[in-house]
PDB file of N, CA and C in Angstrom:
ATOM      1  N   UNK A   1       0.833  -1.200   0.000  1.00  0.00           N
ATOM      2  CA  UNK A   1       0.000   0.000   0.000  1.00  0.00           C
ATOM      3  C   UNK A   1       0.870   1.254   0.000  1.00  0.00           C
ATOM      4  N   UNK A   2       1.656   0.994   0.687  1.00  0.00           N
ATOM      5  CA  UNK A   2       3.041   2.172   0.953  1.00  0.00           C
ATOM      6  C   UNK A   2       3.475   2.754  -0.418  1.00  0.00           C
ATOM      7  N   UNK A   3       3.980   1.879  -1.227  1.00  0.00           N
ATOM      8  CA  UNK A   3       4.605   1.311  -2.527  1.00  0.00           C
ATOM      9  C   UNK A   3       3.369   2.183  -3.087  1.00  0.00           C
ATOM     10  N   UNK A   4       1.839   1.438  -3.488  1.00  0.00           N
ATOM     11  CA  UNK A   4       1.265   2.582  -4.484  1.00  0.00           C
ATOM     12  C   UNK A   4       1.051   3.506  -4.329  1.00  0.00           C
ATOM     13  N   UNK A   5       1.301   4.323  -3.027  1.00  0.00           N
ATOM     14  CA  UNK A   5       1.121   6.104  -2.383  1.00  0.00           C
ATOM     15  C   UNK A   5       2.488   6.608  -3.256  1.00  0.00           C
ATOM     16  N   UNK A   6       3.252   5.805  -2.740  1.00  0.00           N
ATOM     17  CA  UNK A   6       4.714   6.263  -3.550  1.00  0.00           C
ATOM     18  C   UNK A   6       5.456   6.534  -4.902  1.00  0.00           C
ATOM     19  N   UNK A   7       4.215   5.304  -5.387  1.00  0.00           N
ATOM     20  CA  UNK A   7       4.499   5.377  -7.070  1.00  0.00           C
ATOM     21  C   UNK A   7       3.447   6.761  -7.104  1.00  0.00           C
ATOM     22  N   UNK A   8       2.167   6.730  -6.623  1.00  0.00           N
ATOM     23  CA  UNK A   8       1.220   7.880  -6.946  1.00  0.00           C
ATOM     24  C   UNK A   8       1.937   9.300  -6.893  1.00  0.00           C
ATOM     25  N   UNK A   9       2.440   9.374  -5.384  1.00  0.00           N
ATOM     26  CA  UNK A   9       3.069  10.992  -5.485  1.00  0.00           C
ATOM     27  C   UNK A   9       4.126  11.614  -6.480  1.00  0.00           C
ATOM     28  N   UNK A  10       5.351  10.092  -6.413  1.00  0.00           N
ATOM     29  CA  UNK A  10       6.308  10.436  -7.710  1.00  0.00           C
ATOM     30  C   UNK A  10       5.801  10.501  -9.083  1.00  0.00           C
ATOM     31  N   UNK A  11       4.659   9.615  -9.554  1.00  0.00           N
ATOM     32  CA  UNK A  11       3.622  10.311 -10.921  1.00  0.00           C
ATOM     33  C   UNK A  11       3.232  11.435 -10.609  1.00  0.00           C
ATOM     34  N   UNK A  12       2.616  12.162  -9.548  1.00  0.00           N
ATOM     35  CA  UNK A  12       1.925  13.453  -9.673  1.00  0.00           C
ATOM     36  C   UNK A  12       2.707  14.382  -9.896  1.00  0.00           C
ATOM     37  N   UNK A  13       3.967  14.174  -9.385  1.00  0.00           N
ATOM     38  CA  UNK A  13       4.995  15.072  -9.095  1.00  0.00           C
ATOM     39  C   UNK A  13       5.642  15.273 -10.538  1.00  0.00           C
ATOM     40  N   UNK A  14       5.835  14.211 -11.293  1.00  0.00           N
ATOM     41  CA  UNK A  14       6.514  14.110 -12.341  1.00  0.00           C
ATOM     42  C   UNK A  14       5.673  14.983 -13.446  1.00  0.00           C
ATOM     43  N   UNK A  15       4.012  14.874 -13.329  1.00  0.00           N
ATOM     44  CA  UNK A  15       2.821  15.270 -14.266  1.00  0.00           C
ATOM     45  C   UNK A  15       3.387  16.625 -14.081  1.00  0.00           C
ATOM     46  N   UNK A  16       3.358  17.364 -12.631  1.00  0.00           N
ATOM     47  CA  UNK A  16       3.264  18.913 -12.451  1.00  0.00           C
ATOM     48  C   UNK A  16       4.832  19.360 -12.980  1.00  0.00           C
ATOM     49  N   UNK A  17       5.755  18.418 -12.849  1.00  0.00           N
ATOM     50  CA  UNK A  17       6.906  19.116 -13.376  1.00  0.00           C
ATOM     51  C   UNK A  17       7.009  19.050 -14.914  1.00  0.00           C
ATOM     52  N   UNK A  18       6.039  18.383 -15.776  1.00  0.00           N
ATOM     53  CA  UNK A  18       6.135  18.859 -16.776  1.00  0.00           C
ATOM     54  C   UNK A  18       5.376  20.054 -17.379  1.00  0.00           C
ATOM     55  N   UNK A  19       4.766  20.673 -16.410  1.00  0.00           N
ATOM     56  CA  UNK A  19       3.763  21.392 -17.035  1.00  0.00           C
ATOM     57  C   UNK A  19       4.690  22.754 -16.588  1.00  0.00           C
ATOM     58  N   UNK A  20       5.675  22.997 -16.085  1.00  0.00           N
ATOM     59  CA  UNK A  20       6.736  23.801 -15.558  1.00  0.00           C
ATOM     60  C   UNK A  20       8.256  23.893 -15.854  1.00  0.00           C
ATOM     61  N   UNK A  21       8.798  24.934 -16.609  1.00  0.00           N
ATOM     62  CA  UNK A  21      10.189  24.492 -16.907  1.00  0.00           C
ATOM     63  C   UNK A  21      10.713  24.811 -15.284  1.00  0.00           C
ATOM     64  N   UNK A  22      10.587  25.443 -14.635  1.00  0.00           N
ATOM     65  CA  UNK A  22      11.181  25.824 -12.792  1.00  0.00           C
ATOM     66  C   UNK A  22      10.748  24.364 -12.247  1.00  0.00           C
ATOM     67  N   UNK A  23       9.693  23.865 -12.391  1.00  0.00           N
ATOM     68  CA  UNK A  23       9.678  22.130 -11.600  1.00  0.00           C
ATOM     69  C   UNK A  23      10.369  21.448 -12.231  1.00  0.00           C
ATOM     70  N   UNK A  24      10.455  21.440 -13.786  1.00  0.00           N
ATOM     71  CA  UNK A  24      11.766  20.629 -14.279  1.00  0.00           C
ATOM     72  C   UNK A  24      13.136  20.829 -13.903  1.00  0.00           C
ATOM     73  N   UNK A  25      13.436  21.906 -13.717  1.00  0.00           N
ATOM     74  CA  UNK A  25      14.598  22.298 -13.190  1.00  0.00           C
ATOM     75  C   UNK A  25      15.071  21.668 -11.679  1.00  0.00           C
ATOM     76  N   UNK A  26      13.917  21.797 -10.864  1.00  0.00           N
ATOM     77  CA  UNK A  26      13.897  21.280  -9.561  1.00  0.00           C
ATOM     78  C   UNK A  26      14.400  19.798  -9.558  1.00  0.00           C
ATOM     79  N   UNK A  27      13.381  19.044 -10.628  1.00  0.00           N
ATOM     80  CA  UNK A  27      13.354  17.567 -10.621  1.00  0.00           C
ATOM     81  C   UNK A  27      14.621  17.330 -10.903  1.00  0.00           C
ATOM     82  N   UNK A  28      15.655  18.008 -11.813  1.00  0.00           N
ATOM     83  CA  UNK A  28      16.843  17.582 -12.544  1.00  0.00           C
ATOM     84  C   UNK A  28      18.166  17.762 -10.950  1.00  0.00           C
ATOM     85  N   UNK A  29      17.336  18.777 -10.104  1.00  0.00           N
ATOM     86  CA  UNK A  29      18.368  18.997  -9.114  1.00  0.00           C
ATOM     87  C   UNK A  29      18.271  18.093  -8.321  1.00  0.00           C
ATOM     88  N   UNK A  30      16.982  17.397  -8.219  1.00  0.00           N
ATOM     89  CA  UNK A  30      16.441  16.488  -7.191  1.00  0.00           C
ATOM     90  C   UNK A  30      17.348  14.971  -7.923  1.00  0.00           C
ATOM     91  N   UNK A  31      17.501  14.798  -9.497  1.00  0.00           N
ATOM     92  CA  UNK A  31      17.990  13.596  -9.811  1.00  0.00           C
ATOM     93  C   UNK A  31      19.914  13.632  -9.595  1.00  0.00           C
ATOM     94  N   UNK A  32      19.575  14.482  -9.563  1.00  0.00           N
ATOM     95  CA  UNK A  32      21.511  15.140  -9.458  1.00  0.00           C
ATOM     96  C   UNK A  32      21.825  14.761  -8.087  1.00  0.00           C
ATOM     97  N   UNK A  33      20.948  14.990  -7.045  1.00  0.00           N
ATOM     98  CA  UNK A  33      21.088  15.305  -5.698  1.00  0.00           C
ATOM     99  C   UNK A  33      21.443  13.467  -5.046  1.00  0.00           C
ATOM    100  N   UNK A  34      20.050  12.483  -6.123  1.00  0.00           N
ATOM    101  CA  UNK A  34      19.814  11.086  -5.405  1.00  0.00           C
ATOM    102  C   UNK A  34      21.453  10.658  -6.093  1.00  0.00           C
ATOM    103  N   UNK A  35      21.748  10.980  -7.277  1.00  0.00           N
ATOM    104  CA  UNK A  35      22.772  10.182  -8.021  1.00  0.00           C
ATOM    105  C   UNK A  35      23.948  10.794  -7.322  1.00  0.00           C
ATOM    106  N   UNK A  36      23.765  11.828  -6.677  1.00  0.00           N
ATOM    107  CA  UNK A  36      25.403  11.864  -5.539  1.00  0.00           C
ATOM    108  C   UNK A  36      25.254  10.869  -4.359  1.00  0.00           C
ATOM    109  N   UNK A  37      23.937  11.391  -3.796  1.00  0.00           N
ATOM    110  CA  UNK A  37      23.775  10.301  -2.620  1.00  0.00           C
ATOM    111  C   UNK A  37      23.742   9.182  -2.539  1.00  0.00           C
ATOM    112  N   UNK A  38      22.868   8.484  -3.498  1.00  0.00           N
ATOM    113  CA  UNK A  38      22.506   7.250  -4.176  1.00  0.00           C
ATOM    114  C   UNK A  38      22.020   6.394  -2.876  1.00  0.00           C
ATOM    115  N   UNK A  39      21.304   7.023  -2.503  1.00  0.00           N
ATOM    116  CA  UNK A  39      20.335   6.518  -0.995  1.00  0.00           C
ATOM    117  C   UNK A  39      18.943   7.341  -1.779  1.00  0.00           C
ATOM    118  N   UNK A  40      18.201   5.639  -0.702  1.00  0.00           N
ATOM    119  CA  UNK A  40      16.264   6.245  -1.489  1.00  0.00           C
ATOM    120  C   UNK A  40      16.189   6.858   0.354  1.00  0.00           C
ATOM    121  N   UNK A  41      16.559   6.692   0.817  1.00  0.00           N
ATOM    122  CA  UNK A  41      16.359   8.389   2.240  1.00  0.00           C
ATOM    123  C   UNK A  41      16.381   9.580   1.117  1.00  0.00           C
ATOM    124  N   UNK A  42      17.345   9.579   1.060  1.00  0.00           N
ATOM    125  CA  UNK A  42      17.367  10.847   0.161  1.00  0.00           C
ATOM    126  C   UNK A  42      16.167  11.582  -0.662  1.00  0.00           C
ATOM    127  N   UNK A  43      16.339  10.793  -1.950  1.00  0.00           N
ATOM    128  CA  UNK A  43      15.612  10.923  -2.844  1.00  0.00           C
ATOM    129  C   UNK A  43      13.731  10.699  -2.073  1.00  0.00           C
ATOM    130  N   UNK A  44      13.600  10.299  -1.337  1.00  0.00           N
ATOM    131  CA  UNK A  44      12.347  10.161  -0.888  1.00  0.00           C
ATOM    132  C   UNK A  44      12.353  11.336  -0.243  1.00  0.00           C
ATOM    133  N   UNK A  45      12.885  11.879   0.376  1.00  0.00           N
ATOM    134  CA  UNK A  45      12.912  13.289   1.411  1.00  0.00           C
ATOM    135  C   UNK A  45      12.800  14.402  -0.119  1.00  0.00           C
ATOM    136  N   UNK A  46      13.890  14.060  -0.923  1.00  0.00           N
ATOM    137  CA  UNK A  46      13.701  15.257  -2.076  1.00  0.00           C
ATOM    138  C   UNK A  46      12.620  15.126  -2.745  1.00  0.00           C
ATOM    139  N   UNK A  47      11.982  14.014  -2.831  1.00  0.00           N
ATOM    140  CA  UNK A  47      10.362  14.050  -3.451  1.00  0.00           C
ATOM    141  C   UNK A  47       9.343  14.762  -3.101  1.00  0.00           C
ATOM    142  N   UNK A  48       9.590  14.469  -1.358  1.00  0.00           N
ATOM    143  CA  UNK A  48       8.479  15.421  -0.504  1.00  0.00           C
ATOM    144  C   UNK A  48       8.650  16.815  -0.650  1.00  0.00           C
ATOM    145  N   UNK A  49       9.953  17.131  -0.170  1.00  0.00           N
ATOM    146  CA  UNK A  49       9.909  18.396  -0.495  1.00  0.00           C
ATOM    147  C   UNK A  49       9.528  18.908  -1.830  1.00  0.00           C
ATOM    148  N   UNK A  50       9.455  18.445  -2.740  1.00  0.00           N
ATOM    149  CA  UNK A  50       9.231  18.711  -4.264  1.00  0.00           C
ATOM    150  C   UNK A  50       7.530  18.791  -4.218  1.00  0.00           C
ATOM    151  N   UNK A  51       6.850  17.799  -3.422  1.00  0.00           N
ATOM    152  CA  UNK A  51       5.704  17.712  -3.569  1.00  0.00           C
ATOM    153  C   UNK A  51       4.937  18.995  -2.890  1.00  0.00           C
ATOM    154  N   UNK A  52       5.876  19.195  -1.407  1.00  0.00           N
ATOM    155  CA  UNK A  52       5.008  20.557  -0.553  1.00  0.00           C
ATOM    156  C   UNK A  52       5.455  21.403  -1.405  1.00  0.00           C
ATOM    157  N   UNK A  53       6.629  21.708  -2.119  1.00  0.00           N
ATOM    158  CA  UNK A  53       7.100  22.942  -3.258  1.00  0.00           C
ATOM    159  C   UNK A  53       5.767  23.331  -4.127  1.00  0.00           C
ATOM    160  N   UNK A  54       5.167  22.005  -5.346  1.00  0.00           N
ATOM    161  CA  UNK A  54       4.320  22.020  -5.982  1.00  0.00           C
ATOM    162  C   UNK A  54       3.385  22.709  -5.890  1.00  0.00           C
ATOM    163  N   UNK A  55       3.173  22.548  -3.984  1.00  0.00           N
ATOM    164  CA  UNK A  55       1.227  22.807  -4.256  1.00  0.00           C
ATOM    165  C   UNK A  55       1.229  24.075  -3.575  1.00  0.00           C
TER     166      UNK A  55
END
């Protein structure tokens, strides 16, 4: 159940950053950010924040 909240928010998130070149920009900092860390802590924390950013 965890898993489909998770796939859901990273689709929503992904929908609104295309409709935005500044959320694309975000997302590219957010993929830059997991591929230094290369921990899903990370990248799950940079999602959220991406998501409270969004709305």
């Amino acid at each position: 159940m965890l898993a489909q909240e998770f796939l859901y928010l990273a689709a929503t998130s992904y929908d609104a950053i295309l409709y935005s070149q500044r959320r694309l920009h975000v997302n590219a900092l957010i993929i830059l950010s997991a591929r230094r860390h290369k921990s899903l802590y990370s990248l799950t924390f940079s999602l959220l924040c991406l998501f409270s950013f969004c709305r």
